[in-house]
PDB file of N, CA and C in Angstrom:
ATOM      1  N   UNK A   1     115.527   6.549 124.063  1.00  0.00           N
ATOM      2  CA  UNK A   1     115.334   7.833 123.451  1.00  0.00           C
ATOM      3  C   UNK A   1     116.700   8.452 123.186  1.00  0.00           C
ATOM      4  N   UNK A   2     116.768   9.483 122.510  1.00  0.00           N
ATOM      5  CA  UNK A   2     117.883   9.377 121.543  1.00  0.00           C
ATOM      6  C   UNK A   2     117.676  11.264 121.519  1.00  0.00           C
ATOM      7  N   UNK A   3     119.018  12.273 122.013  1.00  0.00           N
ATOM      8  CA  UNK A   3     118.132  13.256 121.825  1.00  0.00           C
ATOM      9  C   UNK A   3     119.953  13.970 120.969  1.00  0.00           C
ATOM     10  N   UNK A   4     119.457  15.026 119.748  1.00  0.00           N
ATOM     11  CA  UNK A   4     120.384  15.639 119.487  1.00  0.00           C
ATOM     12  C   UNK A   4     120.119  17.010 119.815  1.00  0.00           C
ATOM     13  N   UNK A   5     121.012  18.280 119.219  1.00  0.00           N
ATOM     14  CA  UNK A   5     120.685  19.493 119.401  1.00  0.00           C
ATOM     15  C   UNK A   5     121.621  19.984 118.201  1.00  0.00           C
ATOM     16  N   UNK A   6     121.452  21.119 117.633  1.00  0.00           N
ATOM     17  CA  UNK A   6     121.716  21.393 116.348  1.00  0.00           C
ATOM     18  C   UNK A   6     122.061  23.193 116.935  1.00  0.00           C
ATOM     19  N   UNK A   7     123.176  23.925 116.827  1.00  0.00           N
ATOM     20  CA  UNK A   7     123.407  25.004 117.081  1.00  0.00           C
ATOM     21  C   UNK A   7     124.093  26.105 116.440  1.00  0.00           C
ATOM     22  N   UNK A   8     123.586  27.460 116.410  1.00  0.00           N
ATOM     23  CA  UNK A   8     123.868  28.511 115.630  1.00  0.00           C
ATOM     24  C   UNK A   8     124.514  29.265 116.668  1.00  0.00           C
ATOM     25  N   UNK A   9     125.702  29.699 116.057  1.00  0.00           N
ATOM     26  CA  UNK A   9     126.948  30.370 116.908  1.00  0.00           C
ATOM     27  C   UNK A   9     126.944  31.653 116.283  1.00  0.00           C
ATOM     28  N   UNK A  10     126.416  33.115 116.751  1.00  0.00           N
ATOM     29  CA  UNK A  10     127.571  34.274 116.594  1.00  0.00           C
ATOM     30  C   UNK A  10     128.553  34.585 117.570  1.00  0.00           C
ATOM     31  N   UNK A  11     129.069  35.382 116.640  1.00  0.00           N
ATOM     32  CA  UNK A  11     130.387  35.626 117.920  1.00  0.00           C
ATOM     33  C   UNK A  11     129.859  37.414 117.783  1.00  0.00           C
ATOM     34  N   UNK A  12     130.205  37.823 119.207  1.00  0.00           N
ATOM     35  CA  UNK A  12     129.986  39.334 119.697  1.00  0.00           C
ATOM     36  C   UNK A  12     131.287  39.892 120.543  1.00  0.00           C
ATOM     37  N   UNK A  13     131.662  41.098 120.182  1.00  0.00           N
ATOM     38  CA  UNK A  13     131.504  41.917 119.281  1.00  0.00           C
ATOM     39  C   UNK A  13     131.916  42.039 118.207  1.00  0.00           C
ATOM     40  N   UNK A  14     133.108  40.634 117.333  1.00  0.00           N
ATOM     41  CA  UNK A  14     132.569  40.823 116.287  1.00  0.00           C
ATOM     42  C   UNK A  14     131.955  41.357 115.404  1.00  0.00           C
ATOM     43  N   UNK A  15     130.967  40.577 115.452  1.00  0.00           N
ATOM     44  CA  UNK A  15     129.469  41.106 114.596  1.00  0.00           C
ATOM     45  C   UNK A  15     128.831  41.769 115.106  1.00  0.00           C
ATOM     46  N   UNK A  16     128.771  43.378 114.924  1.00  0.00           N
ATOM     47  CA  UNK A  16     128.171  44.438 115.761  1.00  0.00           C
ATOM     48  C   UNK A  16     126.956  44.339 115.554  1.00  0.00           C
ATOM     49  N   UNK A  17     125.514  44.419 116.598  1.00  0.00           N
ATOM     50  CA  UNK A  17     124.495  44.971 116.021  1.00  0.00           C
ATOM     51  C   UNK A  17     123.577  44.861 117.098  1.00  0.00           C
ATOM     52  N   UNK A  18     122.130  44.950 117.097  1.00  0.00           N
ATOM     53  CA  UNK A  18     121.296  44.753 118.003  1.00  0.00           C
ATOM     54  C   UNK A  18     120.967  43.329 118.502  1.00  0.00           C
ATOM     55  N   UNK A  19     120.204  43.775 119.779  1.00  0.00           N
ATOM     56  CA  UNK A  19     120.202  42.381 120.329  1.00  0.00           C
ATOM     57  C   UNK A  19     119.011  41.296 119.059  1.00  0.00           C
ATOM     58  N   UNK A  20     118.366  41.873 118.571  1.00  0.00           N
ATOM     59  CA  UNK A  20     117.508  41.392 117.376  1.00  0.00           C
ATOM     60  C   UNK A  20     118.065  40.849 116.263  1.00  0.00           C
ATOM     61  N   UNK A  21     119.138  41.547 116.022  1.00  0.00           N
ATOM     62  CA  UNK A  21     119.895  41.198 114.645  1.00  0.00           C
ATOM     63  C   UNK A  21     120.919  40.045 115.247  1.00  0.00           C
ATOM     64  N   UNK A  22     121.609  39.998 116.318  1.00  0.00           N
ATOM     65  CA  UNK A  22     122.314  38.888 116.760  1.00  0.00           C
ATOM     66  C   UNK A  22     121.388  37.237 117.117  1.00  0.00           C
ATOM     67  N   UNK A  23     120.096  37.647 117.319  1.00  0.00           N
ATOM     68  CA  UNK A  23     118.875  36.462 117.584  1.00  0.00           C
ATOM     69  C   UNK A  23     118.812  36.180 115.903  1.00  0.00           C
ATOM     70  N   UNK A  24     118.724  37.013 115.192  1.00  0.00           N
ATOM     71  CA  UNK A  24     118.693  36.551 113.547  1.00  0.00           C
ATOM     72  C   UNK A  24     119.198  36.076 113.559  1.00  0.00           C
ATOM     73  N   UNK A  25     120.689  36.181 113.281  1.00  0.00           N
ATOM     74  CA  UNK A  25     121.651  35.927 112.923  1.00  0.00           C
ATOM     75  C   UNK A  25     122.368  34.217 113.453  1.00  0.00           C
ATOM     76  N   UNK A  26     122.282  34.212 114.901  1.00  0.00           N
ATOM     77  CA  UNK A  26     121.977  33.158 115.286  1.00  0.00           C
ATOM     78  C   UNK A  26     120.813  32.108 115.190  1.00  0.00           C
ATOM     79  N   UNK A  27     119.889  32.444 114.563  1.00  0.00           N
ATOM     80  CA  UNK A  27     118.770  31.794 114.460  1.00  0.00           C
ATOM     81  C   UNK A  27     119.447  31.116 112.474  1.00  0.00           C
ATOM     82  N   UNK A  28     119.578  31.827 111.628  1.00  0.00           N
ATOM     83  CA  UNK A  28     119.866  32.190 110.643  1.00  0.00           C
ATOM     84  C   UNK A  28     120.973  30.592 111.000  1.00  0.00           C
ATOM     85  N   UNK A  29     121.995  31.478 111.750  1.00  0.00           N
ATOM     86  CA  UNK A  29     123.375  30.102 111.571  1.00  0.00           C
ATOM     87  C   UNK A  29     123.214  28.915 111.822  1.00  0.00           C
ATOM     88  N   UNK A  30     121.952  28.404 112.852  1.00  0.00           N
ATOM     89  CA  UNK A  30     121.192  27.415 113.446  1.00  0.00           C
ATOM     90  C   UNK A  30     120.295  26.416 112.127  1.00  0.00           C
ATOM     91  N   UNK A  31     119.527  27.326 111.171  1.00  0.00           N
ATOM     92  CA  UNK A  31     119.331  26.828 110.217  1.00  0.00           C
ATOM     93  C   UNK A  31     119.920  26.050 109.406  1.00  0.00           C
ATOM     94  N   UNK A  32     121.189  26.509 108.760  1.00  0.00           N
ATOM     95  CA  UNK A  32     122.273  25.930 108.360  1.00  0.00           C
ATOM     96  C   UNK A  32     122.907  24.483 109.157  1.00  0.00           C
ATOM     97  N   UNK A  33     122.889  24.730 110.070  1.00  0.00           N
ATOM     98  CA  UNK A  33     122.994  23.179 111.004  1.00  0.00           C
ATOM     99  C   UNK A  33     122.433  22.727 110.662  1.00  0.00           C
ATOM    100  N   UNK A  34     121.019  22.664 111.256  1.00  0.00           N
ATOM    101  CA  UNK A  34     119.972  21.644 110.831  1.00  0.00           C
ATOM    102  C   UNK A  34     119.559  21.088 109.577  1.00  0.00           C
ATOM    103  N   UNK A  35     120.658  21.822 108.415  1.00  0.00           N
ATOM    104  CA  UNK A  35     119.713  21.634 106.938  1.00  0.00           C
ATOM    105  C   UNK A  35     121.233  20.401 106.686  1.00  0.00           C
ATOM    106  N   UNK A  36     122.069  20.549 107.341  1.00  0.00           N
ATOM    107  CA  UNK A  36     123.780  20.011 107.388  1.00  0.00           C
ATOM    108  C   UNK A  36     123.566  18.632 108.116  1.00  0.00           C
ATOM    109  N   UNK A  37     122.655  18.580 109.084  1.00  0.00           N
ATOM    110  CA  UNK A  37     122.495  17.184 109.224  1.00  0.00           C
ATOM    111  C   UNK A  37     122.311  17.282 110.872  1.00  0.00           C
ATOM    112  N   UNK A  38     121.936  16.369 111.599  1.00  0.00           N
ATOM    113  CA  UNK A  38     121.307  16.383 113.310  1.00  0.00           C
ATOM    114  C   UNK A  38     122.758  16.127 114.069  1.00  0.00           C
ATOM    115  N   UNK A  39     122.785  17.039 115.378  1.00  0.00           N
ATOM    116  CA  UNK A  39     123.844  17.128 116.007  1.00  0.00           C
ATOM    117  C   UNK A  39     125.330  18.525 115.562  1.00  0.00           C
ATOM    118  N   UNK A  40     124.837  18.978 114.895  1.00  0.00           N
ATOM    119  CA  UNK A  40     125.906  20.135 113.887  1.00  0.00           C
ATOM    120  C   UNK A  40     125.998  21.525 114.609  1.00  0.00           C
ATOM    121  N   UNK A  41     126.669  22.305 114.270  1.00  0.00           N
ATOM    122  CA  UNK A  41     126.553  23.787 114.668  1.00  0.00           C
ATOM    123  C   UNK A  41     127.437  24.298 113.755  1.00  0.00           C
ATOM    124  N   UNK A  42     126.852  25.465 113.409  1.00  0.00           N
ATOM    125  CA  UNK A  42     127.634  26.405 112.307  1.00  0.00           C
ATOM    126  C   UNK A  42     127.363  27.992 112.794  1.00  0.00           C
ATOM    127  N   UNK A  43     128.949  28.177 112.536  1.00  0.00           N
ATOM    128  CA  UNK A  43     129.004  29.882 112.932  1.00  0.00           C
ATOM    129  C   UNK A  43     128.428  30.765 112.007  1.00  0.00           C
ATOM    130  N   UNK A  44     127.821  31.867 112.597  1.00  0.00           N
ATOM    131  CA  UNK A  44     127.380  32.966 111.178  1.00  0.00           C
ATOM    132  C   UNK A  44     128.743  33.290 110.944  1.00  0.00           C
ATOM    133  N   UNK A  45     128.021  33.203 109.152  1.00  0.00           N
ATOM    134  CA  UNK A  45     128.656  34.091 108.428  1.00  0.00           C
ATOM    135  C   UNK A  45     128.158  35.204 107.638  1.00  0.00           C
ATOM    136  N   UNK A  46     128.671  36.620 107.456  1.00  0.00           N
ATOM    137  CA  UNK A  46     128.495  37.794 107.328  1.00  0.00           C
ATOM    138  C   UNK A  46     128.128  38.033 105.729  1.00  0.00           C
ATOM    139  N   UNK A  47     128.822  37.171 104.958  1.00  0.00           N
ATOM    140  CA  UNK A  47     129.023  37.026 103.458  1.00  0.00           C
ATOM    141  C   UNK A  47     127.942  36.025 103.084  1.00  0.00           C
ATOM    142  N   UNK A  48     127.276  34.828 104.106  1.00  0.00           N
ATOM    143  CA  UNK A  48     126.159  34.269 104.148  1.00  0.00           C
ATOM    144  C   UNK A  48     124.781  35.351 103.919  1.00  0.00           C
ATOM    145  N   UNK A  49     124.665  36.026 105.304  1.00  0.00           N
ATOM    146  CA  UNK A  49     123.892  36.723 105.457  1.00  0.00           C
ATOM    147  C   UNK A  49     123.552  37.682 104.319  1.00  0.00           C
ATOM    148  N   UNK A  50     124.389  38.213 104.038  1.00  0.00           N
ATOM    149  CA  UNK A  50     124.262  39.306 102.813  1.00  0.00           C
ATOM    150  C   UNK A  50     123.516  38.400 101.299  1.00  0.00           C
ATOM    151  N   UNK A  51     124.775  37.328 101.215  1.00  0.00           N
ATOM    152  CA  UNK A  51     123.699  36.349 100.427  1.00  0.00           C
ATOM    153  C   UNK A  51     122.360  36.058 100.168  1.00  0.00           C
ATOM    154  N   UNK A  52     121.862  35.889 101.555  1.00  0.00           N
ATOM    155  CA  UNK A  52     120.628  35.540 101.580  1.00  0.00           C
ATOM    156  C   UNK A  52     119.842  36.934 101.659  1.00  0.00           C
ATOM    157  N   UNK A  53     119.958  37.990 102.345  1.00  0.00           N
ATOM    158  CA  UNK A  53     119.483  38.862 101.964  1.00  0.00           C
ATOM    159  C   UNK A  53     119.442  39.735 100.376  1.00  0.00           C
ATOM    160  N   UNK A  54     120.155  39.326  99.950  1.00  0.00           N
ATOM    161  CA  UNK A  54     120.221  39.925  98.363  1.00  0.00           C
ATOM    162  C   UNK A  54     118.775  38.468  97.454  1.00  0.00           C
ATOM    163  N   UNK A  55     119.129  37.519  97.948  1.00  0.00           N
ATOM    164  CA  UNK A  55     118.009  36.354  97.466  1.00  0.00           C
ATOM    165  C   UNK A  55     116.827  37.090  97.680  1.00  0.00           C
ATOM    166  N   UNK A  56     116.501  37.458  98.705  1.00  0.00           N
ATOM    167  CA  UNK A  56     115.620  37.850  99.424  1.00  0.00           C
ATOM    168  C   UNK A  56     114.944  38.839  98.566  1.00  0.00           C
ATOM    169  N   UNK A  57     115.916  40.363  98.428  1.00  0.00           N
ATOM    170  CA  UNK A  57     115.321  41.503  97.783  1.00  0.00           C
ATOM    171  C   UNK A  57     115.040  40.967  96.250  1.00  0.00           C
ATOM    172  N   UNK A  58     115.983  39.819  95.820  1.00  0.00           N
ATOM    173  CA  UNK A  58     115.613  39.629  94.132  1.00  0.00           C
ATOM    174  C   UNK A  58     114.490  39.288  94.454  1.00  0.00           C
ATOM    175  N   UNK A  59     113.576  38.196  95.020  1.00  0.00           N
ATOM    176  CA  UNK A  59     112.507  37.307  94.955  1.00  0.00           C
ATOM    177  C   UNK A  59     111.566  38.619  95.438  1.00  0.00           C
ATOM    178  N   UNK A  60     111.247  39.516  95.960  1.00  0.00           N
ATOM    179  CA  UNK A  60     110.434  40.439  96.338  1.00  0.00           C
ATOM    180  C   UNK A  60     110.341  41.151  94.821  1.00  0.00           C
ATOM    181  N   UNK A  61     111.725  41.987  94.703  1.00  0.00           N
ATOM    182  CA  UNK A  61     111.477  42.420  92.851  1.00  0.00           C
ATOM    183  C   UNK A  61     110.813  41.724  91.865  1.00  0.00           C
ATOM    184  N   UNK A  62     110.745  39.867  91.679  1.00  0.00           N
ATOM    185  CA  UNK A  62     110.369  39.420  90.926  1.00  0.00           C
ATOM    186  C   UNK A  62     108.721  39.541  90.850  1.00  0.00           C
ATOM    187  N   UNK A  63     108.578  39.174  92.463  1.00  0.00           N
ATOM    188  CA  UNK A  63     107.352  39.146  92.890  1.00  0.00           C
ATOM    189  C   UNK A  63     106.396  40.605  92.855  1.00  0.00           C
ATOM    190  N   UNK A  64     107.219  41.634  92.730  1.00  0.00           N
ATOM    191  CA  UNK A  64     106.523  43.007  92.156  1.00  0.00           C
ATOM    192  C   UNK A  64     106.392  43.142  90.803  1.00  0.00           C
ATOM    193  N   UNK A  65     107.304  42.639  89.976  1.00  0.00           N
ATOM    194  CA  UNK A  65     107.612  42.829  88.583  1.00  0.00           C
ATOM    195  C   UNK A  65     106.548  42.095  87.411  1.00  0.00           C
ATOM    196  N   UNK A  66     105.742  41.161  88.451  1.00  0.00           N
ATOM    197  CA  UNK A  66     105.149  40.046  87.929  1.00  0.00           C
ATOM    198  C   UNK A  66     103.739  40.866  88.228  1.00  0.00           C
ATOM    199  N   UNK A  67     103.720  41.409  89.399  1.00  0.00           N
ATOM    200  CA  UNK A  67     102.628  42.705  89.818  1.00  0.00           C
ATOM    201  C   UNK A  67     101.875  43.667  88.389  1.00  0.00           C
ATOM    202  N   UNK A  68     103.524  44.435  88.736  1.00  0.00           N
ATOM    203  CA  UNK A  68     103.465  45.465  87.869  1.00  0.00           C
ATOM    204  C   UNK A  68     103.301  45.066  86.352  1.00  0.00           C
ATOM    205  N   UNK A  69     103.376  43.627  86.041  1.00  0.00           N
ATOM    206  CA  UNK A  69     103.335  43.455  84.603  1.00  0.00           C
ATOM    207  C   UNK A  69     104.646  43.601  83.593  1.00  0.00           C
ATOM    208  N   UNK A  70     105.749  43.776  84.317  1.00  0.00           N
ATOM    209  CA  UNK A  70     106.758  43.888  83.541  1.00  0.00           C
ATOM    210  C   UNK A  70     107.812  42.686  82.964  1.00  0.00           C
ATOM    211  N   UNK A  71     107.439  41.679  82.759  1.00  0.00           N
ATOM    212  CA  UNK A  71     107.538  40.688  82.222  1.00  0.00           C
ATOM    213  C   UNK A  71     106.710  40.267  80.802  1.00  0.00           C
ATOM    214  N   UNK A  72     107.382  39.965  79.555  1.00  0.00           N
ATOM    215  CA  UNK A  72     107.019  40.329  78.337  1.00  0.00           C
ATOM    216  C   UNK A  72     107.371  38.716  77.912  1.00  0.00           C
ATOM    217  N   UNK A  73     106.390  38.050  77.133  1.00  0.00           N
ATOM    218  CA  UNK A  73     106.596  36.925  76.936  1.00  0.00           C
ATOM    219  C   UNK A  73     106.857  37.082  75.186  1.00  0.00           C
ATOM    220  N   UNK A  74     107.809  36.549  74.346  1.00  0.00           N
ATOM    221  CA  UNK A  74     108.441  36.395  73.194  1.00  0.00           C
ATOM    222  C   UNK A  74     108.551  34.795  72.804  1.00  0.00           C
ATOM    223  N   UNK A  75     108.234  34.780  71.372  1.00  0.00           N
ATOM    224  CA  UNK A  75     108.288  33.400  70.518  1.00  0.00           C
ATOM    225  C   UNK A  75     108.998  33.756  69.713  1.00  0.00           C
ATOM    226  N   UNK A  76     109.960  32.515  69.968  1.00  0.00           N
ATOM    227  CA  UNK A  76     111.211  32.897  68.623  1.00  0.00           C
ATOM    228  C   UNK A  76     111.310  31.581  68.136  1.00  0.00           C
ATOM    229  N   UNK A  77     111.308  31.633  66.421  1.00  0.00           N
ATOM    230  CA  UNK A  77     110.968  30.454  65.669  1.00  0.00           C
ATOM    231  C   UNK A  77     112.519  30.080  65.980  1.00  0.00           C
ATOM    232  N   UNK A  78     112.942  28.484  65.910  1.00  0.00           N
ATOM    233  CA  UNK A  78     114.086  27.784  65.365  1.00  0.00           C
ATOM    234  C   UNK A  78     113.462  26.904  63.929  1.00  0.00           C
ATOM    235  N   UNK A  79     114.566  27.685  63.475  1.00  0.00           N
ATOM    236  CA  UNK A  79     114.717  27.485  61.591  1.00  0.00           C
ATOM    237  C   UNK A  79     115.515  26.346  61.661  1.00  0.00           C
ATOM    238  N   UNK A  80     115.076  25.728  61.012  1.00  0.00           N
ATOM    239  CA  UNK A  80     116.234  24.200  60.381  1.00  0.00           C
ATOM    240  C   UNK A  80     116.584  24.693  59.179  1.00  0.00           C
ATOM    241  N   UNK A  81     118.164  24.915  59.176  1.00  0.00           N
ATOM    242  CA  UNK A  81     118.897  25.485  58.025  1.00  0.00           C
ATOM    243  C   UNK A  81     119.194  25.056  56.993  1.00  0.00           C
ATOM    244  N   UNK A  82     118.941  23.577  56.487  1.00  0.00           N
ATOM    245  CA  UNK A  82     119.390  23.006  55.575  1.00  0.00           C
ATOM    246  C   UNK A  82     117.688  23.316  54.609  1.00  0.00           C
ATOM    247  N   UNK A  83     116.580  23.272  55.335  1.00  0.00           N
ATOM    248  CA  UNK A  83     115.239  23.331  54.816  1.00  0.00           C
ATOM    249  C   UNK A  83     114.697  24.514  54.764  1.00  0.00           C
ATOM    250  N   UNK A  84     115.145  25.518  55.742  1.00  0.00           N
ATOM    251  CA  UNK A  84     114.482  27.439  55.830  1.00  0.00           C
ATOM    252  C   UNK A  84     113.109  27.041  55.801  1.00  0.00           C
ATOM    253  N   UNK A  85     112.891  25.793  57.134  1.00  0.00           N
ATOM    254  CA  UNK A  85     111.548  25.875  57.748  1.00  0.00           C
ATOM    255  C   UNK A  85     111.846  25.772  59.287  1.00  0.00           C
ATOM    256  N   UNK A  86     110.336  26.275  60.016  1.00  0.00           N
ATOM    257  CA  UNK A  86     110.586  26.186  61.395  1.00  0.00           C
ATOM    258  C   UNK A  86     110.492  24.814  61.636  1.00  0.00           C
ATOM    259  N   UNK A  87     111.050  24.785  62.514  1.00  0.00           N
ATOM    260  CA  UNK A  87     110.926  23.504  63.385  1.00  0.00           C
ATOM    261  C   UNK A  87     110.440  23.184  64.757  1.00  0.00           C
ATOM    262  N   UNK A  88     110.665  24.365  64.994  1.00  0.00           N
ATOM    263  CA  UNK A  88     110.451  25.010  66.512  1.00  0.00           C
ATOM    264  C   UNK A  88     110.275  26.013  67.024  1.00  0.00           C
ATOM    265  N   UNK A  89     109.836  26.532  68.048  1.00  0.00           N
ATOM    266  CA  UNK A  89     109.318  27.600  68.794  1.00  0.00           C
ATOM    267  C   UNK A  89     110.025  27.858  70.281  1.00  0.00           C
ATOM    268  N   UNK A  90     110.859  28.754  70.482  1.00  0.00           N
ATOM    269  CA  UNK A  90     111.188  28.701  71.826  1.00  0.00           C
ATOM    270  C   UNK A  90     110.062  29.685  72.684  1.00  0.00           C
ATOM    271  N   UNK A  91     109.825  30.169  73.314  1.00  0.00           N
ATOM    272  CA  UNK A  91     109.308  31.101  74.538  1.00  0.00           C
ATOM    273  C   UNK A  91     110.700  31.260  75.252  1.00  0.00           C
ATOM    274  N   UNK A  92     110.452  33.116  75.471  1.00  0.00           N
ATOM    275  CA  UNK A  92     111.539  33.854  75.766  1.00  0.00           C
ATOM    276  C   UNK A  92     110.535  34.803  76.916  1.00  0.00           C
ATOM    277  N   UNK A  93     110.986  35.097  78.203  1.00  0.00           N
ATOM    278  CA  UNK A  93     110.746  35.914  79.105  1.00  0.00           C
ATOM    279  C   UNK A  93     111.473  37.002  79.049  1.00  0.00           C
ATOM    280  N   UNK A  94     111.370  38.181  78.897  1.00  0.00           N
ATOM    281  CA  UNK A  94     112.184  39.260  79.371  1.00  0.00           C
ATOM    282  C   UNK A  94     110.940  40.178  80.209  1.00  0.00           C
ATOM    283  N   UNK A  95     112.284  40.449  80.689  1.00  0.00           N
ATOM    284  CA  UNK A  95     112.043  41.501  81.637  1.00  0.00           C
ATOM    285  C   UNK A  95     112.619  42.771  81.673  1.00  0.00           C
ATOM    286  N   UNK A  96     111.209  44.097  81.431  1.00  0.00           N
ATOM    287  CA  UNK A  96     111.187  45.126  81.601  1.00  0.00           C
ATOM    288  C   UNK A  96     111.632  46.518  82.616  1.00  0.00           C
ATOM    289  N   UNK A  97     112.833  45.961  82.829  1.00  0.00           N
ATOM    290  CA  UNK A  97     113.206  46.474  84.474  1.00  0.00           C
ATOM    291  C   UNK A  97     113.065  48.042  84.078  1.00  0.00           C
ATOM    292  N   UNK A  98     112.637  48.599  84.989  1.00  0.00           N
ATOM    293  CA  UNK A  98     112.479  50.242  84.561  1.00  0.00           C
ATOM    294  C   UNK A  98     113.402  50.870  85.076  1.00  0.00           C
ATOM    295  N   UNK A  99     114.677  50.073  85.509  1.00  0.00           N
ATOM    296  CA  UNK A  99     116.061  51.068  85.952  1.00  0.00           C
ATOM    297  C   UNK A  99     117.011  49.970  85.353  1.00  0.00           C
ATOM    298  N   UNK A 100     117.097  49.083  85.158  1.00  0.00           N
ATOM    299  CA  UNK A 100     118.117  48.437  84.936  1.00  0.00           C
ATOM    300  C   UNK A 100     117.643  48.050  83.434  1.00  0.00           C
TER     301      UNK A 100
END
């Protein structure tokens, strides 16, 4: 039998915060090991975290936006220029952001 262990390092105080957010965070850096390959450990990083939390809030917006209906589907012909016929059809998504 054959055993590895894969580990997520913060460093404290450092990285200020609750005992919850340091179990994230370490849990979080632990992930990253394990996705890096068996036997690994990787320290949090702060510029990680934020990363993934910004992933996070986009995929929630998308996932409301798709709710709310604000996604507008568009067909735009491609013309072949030598003939001034279509040839093609793309599909275009936009999105209706109501602040941006």
């Amino acid at each position: 039998m054959q055993v590895s262990a894969s580990m997520g390092i913060v460093l404290y105080p450092i990285i200020d915060g609750a005992d919850d957010d340091l179990l994230r965070n370490a849990d979080q850096a632990m992930y990253v090991a394990k996705t890096s390959g068996k036997g690994r450990f990787h320290l949090f990083e702060c510029t990680l975290d934020r990363l993934t939390q910004t992933r996070h809030e986009e995929r929630d917006r998308i996932h409301l936006a798709l709710d709310e209906g604000e996604f507008v589907l568009y067909y735009q012909p491609i013309i072949d220029m030598c003939t001034g016929k279509i040839k093609a059809v793309e599909a275009l998504l936009r999105w209706r952001h109501p602040q941006q």
